[in-house]
N, C-alpha and C. Protein backbone atom coordinates (compact mmCIF):
# COMPACT_ATOMS: atom_id res chain seq x y z
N UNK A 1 -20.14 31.39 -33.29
CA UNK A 1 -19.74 31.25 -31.92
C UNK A 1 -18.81 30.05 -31.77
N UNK A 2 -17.57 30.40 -31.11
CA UNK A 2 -16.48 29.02 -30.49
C UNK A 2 -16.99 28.39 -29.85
N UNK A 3 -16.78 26.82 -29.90
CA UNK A 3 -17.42 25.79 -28.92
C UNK A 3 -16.04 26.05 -27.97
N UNK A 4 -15.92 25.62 -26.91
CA UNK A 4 -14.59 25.80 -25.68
C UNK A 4 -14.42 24.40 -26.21
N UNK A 5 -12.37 24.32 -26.27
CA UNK A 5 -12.51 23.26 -26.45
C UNK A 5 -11.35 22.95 -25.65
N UNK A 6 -10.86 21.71 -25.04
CA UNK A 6 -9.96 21.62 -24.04
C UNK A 6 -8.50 21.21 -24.80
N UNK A 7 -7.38 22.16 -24.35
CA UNK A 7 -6.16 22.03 -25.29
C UNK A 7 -5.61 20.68 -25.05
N UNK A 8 -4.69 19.78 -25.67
CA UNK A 8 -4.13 18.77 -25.58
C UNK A 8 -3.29 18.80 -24.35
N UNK A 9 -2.69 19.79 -23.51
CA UNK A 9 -1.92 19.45 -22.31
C UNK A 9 -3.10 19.48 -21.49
N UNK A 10 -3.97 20.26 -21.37
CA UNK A 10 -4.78 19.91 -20.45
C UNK A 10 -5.48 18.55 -20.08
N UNK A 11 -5.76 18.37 -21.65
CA UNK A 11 -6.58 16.52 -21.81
C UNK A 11 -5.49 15.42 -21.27
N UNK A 12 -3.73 16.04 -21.21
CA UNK A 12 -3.34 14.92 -20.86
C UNK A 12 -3.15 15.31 -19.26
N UNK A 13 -2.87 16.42 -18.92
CA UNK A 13 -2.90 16.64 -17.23
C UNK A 13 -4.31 15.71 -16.41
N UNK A 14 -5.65 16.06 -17.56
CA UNK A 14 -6.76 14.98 -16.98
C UNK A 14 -6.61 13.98 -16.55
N UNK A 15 -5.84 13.25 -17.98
CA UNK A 15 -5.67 11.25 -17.86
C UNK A 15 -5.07 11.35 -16.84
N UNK A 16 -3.44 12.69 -16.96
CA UNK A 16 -3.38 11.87 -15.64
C UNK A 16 -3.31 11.85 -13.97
N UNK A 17 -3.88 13.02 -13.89
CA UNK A 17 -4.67 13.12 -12.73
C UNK A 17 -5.82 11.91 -12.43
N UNK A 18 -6.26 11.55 -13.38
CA UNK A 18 -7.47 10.24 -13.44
C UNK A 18 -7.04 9.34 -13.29
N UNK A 19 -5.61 8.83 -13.60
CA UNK A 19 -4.70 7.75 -13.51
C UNK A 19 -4.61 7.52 -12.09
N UNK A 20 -4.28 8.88 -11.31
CA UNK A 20 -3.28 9.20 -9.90
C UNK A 20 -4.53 8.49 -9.16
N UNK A 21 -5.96 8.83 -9.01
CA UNK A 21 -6.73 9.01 -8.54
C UNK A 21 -7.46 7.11 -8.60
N UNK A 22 -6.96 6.70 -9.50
CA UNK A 22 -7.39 5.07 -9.57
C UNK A 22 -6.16 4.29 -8.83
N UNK A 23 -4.80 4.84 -8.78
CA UNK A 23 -3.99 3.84 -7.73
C UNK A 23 -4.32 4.53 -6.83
N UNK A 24 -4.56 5.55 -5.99
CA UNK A 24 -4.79 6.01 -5.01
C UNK A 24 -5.71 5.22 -4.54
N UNK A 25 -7.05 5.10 -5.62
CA UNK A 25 -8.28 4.16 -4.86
C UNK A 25 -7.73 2.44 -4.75
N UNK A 26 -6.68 2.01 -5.34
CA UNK A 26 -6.40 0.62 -5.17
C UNK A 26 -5.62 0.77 -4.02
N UNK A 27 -4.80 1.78 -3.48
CA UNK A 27 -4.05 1.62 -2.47
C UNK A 27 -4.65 1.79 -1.25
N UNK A 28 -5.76 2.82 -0.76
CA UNK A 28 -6.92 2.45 -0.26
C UNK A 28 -8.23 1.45 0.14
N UNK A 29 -7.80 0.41 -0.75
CA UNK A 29 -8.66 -0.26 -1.05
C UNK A 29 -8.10 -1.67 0.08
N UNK A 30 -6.49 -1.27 -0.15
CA UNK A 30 -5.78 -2.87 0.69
C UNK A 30 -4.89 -2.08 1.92
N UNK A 31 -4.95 -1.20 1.83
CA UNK A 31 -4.54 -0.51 3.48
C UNK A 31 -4.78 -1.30 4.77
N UNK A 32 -6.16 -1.14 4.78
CA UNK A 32 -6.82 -1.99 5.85
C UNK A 32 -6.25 -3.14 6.22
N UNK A 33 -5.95 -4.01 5.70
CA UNK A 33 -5.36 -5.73 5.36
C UNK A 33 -3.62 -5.25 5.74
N UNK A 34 -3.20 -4.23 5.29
CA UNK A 34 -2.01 -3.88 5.09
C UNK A 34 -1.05 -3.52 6.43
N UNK A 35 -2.65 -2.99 7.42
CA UNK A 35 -2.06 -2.23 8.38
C UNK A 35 -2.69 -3.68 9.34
N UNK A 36 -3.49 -4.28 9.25
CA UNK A 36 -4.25 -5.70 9.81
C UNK A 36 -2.66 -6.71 9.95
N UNK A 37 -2.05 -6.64 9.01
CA UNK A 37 -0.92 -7.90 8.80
C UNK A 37 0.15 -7.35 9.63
N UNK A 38 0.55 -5.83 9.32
CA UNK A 38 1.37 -5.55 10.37
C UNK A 38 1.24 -4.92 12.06
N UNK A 39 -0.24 -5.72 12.13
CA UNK A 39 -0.53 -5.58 13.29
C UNK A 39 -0.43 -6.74 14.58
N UNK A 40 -0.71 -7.58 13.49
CA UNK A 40 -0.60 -9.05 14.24
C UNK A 40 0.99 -9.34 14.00
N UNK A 41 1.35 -8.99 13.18
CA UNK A 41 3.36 -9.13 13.65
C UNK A 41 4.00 -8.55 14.48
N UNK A 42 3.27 -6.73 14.53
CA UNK A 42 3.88 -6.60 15.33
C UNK A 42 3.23 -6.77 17.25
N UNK A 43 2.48 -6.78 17.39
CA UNK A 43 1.96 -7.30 18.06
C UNK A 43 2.70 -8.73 19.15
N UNK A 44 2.84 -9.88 18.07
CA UNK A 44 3.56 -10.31 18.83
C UNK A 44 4.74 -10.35 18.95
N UNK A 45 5.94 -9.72 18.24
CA UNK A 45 6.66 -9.31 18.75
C UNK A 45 7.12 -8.26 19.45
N UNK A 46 6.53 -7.28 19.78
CA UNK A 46 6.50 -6.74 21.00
C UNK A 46 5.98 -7.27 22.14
N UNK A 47 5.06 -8.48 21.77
CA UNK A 47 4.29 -8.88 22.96
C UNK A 47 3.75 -7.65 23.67
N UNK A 48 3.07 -6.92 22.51
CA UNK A 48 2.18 -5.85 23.07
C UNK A 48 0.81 -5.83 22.47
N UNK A 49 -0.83 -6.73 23.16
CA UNK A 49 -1.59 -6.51 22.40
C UNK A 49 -2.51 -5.31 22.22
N UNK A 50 -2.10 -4.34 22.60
CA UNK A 50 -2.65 -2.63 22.61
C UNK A 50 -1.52 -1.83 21.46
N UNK A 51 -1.01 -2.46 20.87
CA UNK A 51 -0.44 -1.85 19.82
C UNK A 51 -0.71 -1.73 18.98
N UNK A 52 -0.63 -0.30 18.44
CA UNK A 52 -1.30 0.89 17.35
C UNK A 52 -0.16 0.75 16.27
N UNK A 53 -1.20 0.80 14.82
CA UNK A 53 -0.42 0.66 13.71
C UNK A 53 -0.57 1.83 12.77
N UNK A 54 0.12 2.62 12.12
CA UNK A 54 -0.28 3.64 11.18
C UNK A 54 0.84 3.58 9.74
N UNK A 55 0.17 3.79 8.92
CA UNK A 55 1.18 3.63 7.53
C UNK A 55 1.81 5.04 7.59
N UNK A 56 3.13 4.66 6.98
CA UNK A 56 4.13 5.58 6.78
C UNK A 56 4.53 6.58 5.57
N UNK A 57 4.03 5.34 4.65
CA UNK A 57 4.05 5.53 3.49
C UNK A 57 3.28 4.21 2.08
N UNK A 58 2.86 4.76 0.75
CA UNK A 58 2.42 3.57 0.30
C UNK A 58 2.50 3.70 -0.62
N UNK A 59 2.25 2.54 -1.96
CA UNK A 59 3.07 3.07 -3.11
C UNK A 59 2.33 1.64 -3.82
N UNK A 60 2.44 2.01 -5.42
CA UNK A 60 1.64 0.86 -5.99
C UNK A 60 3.15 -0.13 -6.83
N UNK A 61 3.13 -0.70 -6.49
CA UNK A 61 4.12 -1.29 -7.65
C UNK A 61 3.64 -2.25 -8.93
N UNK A 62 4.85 -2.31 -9.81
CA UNK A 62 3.99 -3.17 -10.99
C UNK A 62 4.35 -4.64 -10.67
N UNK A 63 3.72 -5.24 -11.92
CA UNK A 63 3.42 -6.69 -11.85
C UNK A 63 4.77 -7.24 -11.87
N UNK A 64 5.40 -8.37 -11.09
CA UNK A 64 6.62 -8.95 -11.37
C UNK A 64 6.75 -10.02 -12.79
N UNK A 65 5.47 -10.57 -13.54
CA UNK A 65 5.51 -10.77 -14.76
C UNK A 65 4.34 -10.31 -15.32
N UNK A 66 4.49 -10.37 -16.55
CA UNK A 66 3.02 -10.14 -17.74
C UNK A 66 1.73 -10.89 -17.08
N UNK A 67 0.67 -9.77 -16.78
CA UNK A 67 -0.25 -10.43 -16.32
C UNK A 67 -0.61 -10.72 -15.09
N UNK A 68 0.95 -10.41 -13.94
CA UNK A 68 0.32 -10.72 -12.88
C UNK A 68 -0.39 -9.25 -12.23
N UNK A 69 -0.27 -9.81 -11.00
CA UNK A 69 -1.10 -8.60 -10.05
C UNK A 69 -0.37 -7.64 -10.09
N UNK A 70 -1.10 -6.19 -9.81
CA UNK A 70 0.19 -4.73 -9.06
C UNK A 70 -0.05 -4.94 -7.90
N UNK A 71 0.74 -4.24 -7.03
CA UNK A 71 1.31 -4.99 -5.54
C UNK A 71 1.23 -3.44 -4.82
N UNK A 72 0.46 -3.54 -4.03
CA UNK A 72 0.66 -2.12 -3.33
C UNK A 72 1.96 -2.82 -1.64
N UNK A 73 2.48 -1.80 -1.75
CA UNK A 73 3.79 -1.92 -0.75
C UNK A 73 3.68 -0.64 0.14
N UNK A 74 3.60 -1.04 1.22
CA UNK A 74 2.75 0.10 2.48
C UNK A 74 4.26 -0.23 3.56
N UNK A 75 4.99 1.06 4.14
CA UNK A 75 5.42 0.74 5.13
C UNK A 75 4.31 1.30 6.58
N UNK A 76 4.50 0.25 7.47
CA UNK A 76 3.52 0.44 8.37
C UNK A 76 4.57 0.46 9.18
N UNK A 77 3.97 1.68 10.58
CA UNK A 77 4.66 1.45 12.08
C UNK A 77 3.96 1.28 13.17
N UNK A 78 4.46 0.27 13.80
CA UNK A 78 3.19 -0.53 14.93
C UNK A 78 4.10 0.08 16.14
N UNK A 79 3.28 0.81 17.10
CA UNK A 79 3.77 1.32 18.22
C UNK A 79 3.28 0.12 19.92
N UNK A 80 3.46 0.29 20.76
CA UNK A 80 2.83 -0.01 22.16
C UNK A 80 3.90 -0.56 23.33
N UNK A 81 3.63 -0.63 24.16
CA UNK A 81 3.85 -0.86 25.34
C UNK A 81 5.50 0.06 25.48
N UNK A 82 5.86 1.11 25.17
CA UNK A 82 6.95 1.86 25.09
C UNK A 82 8.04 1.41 23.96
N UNK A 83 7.44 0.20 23.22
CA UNK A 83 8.71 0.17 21.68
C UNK A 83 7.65 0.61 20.49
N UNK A 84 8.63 0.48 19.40
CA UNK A 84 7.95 0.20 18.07
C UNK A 84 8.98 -0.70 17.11
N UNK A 85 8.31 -0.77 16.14
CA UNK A 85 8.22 -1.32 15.10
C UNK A 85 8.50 -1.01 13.55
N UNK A 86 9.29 -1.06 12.37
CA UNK A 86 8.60 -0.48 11.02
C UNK A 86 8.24 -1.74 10.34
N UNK A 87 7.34 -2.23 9.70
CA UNK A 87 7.28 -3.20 9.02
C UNK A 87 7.21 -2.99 7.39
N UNK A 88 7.64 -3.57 6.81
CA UNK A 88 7.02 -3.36 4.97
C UNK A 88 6.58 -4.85 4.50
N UNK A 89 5.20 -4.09 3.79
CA UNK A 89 3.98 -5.33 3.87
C UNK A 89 3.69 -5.22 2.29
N UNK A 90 3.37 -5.95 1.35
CA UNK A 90 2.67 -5.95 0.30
C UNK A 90 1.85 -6.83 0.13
N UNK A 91 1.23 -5.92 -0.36
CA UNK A 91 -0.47 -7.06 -0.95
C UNK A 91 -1.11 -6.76 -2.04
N UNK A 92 -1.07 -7.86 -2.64
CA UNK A 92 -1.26 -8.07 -4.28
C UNK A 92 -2.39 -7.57 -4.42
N UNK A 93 -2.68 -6.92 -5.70
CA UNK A 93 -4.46 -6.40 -5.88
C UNK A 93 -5.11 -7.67 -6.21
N UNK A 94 -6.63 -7.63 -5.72
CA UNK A 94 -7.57 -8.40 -6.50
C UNK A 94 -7.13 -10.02 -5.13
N UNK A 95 -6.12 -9.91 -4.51
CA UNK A 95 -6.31 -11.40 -3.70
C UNK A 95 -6.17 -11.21 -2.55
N UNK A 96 -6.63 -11.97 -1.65
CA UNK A 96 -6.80 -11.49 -0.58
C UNK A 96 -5.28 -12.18 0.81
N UNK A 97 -5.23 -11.61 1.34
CA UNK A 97 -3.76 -11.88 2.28
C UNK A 97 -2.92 -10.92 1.53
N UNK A 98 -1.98 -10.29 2.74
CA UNK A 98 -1.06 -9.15 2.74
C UNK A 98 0.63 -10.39 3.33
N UNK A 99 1.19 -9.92 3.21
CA UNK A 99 2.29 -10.39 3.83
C UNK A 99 3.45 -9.66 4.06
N UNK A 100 4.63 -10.24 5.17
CA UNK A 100 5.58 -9.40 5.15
C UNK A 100 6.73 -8.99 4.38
N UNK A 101 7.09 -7.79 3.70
CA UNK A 101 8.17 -8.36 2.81
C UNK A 101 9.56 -8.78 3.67
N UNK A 102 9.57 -7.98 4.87
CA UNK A 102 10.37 -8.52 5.86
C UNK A 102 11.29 -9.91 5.54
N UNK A 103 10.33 -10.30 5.85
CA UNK A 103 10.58 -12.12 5.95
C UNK A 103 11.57 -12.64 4.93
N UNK A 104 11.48 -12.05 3.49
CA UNK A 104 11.90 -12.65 2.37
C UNK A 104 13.54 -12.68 3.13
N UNK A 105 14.05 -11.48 3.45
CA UNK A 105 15.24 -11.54 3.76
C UNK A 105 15.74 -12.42 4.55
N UNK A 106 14.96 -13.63 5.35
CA UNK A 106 15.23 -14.50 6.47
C UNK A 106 15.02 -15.45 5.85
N UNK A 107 14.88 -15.55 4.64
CA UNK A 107 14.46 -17.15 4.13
C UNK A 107 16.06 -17.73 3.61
N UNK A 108 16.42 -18.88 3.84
CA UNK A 108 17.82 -19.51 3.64
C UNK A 108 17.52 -20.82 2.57
């Protein structure tokens, strides 16, 4: 009798479906914080504090050197008082605070 045995494309479709399924859970994991940071920005600049935030999109990126953190990068859109907002926020895995990437572009 054949034991079933699983062919090599399949074993690698597994990994990496198993792969997809572990940044998915890290990008989940800093959402919250993600959509939190671009809430209080946008917030006050709309000077709207009933403003609703929802991600647009999110995405894991890699480490900027050997060793450091992956960076999940979420665009969020904060709606209220008849404007909105898009913000793009990243937040490093494993530390806590999100920030705007916005900003970088305003720094002189």
């Amino acid at each position: 009798m054949k034991k079933p045995t699983i062919s090599s494309f399949a074993l690698v479709a597994l990994m990496t479906l198993a792969g997809c399924a572990s940044q998915q859970q890290i990008l989940q994991g800093m959402q919250g914080e993600a959509v939190e940071s671009a809430l209080a920005r946008g917030r006050f600049e709309l000077q709207c504090p009933t403003a609703q935030g929802s991600v647009l999109s999110q995405e894991l990126m890699q480490p900027l050197f050997f060793g450091g953190p992956e960076r999940g990068l979420y665009t969020v859109g904060v709606a209220g008082c008849g404007q909105h907002r898009t913000y793009q926020i990243i937040c490093p895995e494993g530390r806590s605070g999100c920030f705007s990437a916005d900003t970088l572009s305003n720094i002189q």
